[in-house]
C-alpha atoms as a PDB file:
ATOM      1  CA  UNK A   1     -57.134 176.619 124.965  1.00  0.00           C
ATOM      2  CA  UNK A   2     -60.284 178.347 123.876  1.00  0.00           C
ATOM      3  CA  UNK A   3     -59.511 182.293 122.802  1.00  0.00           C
ATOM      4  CA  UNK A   4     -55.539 181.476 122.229  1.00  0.00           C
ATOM      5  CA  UNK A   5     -54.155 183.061 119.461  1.00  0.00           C
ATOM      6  CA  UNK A   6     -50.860 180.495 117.971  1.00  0.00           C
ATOM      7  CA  UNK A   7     -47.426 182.007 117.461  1.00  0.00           C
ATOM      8  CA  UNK A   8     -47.532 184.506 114.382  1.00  0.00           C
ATOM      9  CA  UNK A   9     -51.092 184.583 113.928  1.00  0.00           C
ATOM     10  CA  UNK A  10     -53.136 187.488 114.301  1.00  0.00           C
ATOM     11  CA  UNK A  11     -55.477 187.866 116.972  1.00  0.00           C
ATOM     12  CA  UNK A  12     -59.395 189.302 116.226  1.00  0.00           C
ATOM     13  CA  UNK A  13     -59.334 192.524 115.525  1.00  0.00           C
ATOM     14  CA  UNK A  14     -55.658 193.563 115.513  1.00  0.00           C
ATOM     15  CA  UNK A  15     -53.797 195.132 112.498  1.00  0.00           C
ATOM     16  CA  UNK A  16     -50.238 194.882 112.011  1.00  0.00           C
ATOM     17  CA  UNK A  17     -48.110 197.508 112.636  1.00  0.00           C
ATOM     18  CA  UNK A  18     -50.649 199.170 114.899  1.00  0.00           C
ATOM     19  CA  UNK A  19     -50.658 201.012 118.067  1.00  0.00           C
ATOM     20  CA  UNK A  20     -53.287 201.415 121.192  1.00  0.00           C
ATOM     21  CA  UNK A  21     -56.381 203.835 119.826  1.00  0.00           C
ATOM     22  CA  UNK A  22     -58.175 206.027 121.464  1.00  0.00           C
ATOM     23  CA  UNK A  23     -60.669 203.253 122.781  1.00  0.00           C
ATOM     24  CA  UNK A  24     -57.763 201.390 124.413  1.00  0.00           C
ATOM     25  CA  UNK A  25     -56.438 204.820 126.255  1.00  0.00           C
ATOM     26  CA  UNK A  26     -59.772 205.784 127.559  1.00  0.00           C
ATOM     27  CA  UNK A  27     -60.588 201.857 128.581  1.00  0.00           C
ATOM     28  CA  UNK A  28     -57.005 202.483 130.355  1.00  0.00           C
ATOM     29  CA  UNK A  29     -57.585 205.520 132.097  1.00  0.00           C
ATOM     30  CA  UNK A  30     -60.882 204.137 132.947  1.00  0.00           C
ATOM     31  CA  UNK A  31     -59.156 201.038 134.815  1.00  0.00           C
ATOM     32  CA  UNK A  32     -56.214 203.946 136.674  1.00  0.00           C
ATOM     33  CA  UNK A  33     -59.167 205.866 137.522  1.00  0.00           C
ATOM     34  CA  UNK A  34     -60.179 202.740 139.770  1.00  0.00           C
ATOM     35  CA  UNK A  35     -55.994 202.609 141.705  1.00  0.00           C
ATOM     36  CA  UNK A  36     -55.900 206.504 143.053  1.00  0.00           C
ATOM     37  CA  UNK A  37     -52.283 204.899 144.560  1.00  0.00           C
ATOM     38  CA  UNK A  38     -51.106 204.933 141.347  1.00  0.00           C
ATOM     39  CA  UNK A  39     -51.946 208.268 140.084  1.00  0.00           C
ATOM     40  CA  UNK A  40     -48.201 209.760 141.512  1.00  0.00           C
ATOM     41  CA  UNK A  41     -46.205 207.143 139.763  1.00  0.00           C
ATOM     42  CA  UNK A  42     -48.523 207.463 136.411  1.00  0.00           C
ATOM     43  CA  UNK A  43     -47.356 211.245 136.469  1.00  0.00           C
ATOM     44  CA  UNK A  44     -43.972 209.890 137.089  1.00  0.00           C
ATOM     45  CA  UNK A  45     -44.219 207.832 134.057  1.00  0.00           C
ATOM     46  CA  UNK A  46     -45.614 210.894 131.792  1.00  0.00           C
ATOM     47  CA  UNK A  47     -42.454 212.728 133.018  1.00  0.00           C
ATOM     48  CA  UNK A  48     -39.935 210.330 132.167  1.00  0.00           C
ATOM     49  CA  UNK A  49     -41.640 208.812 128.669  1.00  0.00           C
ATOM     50  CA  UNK A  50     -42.393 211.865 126.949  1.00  0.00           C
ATOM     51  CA  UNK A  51     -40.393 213.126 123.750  1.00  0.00           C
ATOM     52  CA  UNK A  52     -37.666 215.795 124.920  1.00  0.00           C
ATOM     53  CA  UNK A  53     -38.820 219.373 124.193  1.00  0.00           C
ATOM     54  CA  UNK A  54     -42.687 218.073 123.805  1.00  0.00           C
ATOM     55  CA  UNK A  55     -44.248 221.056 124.785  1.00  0.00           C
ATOM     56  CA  UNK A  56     -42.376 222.646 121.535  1.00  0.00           C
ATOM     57  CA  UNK A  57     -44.408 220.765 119.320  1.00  0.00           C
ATOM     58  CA  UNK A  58     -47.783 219.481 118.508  1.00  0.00           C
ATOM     59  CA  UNK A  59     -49.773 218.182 119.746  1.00  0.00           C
ATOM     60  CA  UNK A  60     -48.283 219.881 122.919  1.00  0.00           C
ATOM     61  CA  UNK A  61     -48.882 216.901 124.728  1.00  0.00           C
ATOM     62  CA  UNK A  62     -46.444 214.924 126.650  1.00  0.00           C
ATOM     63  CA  UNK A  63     -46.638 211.678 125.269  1.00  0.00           C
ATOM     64  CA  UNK A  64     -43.726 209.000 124.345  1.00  0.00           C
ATOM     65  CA  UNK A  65     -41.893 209.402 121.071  1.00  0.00           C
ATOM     66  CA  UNK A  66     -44.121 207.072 118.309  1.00  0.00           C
ATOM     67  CA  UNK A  67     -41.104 204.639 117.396  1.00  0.00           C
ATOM     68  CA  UNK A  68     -40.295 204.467 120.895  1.00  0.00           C
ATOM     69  CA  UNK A  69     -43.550 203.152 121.751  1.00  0.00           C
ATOM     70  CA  UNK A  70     -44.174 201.123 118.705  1.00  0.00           C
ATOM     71  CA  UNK A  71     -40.860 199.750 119.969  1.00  0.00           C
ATOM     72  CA  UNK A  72     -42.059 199.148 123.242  1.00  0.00           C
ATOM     73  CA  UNK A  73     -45.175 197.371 122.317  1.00  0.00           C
ATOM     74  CA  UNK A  74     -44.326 194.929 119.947  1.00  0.00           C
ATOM     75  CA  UNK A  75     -40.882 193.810 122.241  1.00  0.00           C
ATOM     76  CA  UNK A  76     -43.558 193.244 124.701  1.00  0.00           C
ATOM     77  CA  UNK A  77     -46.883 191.658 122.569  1.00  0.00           C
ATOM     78  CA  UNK A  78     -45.269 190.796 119.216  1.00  0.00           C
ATOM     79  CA  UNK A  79     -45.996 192.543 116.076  1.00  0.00           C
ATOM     80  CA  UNK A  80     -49.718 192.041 116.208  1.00  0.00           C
ATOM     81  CA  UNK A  81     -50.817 191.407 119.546  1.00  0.00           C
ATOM     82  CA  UNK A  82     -53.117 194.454 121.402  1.00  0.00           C
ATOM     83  CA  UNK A  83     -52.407 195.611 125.021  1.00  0.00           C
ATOM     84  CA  UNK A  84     -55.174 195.670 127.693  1.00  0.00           C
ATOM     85  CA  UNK A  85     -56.473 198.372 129.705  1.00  0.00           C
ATOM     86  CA  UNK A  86     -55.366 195.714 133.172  1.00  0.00           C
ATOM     87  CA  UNK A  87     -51.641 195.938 131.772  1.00  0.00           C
ATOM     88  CA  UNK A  88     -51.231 199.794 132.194  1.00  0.00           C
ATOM     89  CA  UNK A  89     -52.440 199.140 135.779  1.00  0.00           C
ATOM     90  CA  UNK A  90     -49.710 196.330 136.118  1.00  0.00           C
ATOM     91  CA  UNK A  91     -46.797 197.992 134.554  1.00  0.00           C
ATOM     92  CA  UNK A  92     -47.434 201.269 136.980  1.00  0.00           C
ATOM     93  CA  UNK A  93     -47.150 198.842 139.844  1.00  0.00           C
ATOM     94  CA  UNK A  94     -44.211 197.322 138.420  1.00  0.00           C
ATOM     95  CA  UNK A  95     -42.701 200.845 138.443  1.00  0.00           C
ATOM     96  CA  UNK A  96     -44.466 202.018 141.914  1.00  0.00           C
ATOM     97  CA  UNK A  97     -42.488 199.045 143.271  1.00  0.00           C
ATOM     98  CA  UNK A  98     -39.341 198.362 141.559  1.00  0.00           C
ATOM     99  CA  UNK A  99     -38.872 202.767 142.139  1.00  0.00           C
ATOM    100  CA  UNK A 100     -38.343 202.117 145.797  1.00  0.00           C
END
């Protein structure tokens, strides 16, 4: 399989113990921009994923707790392993469909 990464290695350009940057969120928001249908249940999301009492400290924003979504991301891509822009798109599908 050309481009496969093998169990415990790590793929180009990932770092251990690292999260999405700002490159992968704006690639992301990019792709959402493109699924207007899914702009409710990305609100949604925000809503329910953001750290209790966010808007009491900075940066003001409402984004998940860091260990919850360092948590998150490796149960889903390993320790190493980077998320794509498409699987933001999926997962609010997931949740568009599975919230019925």
């Amino acid at each position: 399989m050309h481009g496969a990464v093998r169990a415990g290695a790590t793929p180009p350009g990932a770092r251990p113990g690292t999260r999405p940057g700002s490159r992968f969120w704006v690639r992301a928001i990019g792709a959402l921009a493109r699924h207007p249908k899914l702009w409710p249940t990305a609100l949604v999301q925000v809503g329910r994923l953001a750290r209790p009492g966010w808007w009491r400290h900075a940066p003001f924003l409402p984004v998940p707790d860091r260990e919850y979504l360092r948590f998150r991301l490796e149960t889903q891509y390993g320790p190493v392993a980077t998320p794509q822009p498409g699987d933001l798109v999926d997962y609010l599908r997931w949740c568009r469909e599975t919230g019925r």
